[in-house]
N, C-alpha and C. Protein backbone atom coordinates (compact mmCIF):
# COMPACT_ATOMS: atom_id res chain seq x y z
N UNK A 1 -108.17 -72.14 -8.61
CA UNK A 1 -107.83 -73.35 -9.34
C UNK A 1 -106.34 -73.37 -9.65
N UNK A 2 -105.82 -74.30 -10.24
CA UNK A 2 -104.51 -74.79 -10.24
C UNK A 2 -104.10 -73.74 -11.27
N UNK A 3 -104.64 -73.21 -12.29
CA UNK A 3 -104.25 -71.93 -13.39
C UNK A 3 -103.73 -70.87 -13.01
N UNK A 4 -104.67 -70.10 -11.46
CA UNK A 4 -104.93 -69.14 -11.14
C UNK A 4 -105.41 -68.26 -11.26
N UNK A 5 -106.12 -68.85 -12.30
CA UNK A 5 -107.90 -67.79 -13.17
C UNK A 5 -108.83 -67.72 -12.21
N UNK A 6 -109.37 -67.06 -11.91
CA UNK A 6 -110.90 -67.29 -11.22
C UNK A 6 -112.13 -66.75 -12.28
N UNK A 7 -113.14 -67.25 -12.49
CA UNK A 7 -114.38 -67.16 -12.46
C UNK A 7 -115.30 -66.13 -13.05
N UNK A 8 -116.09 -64.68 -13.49
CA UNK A 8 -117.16 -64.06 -13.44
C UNK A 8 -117.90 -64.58 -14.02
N UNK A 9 -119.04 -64.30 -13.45
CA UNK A 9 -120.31 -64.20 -14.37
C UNK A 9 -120.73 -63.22 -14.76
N UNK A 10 -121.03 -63.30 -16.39
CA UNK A 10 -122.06 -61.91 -16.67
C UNK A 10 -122.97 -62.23 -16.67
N UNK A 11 -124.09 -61.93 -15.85
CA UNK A 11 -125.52 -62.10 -15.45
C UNK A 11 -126.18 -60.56 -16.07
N UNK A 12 -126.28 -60.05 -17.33
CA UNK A 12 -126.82 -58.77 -17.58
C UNK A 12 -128.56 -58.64 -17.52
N UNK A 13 -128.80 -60.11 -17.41
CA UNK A 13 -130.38 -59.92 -17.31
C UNK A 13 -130.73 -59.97 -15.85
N UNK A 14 -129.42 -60.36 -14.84
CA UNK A 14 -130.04 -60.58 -13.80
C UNK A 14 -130.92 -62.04 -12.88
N UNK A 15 -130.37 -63.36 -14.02
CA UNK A 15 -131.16 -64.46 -14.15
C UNK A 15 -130.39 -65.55 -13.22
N UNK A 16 -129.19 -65.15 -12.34
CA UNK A 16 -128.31 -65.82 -11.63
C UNK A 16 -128.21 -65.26 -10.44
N UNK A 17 -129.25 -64.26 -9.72
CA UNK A 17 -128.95 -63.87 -8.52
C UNK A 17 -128.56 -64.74 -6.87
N UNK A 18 -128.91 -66.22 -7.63
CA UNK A 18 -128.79 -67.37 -6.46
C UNK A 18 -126.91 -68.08 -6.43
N UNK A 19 -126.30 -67.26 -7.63
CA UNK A 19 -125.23 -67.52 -8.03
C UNK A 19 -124.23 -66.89 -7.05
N UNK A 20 -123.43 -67.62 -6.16
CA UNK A 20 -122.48 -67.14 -4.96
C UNK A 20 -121.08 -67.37 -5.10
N UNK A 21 -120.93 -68.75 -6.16
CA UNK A 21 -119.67 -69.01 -6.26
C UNK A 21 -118.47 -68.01 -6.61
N UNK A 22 -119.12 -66.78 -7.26
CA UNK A 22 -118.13 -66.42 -8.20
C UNK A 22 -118.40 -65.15 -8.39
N UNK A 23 -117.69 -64.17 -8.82
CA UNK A 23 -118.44 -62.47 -8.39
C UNK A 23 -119.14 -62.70 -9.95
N UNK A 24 -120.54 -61.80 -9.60
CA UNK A 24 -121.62 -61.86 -10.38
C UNK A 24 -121.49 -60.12 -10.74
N UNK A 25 -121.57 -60.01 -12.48
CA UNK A 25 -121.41 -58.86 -12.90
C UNK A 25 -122.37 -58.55 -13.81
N UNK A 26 -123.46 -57.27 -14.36
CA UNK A 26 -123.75 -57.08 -14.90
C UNK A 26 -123.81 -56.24 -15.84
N UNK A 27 -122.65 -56.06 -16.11
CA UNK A 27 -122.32 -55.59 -17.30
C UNK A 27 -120.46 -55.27 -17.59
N UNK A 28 -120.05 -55.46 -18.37
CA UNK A 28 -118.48 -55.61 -19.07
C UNK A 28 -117.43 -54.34 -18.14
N UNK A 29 -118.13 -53.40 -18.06
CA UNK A 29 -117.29 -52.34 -17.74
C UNK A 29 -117.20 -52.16 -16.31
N UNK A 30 -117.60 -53.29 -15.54
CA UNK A 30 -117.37 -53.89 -14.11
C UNK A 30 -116.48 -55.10 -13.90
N UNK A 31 -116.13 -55.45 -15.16
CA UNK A 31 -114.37 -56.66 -15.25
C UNK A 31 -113.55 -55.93 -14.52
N UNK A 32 -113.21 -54.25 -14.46
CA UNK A 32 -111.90 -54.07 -14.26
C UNK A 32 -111.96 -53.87 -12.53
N UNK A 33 -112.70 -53.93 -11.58
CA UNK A 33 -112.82 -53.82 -10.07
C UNK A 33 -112.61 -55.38 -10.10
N UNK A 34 -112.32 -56.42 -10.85
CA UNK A 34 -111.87 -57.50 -10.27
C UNK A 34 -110.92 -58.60 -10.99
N UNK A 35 -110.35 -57.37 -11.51
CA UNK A 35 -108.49 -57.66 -11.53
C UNK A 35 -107.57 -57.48 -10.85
């Protein structure tokens, strides 16, 4: 996007596995592999 932010999801239950747009994470201490 025009910011240059992109996107995660925290999916910790697992309830967005159809979710592609955007890297899908489940749990916080997996933010830093996508900085």
């Amino acid at each position: 996007n025009e910011a240059g932010m992109r996107g995660i999801l925290l999916d910790r239950g697992g309830y967005f596995e159809e979710t592609t747009d955007c890297p899908r994470i489940r749990s916080l201490t997996e933010v830093a592999k996508h900085l």
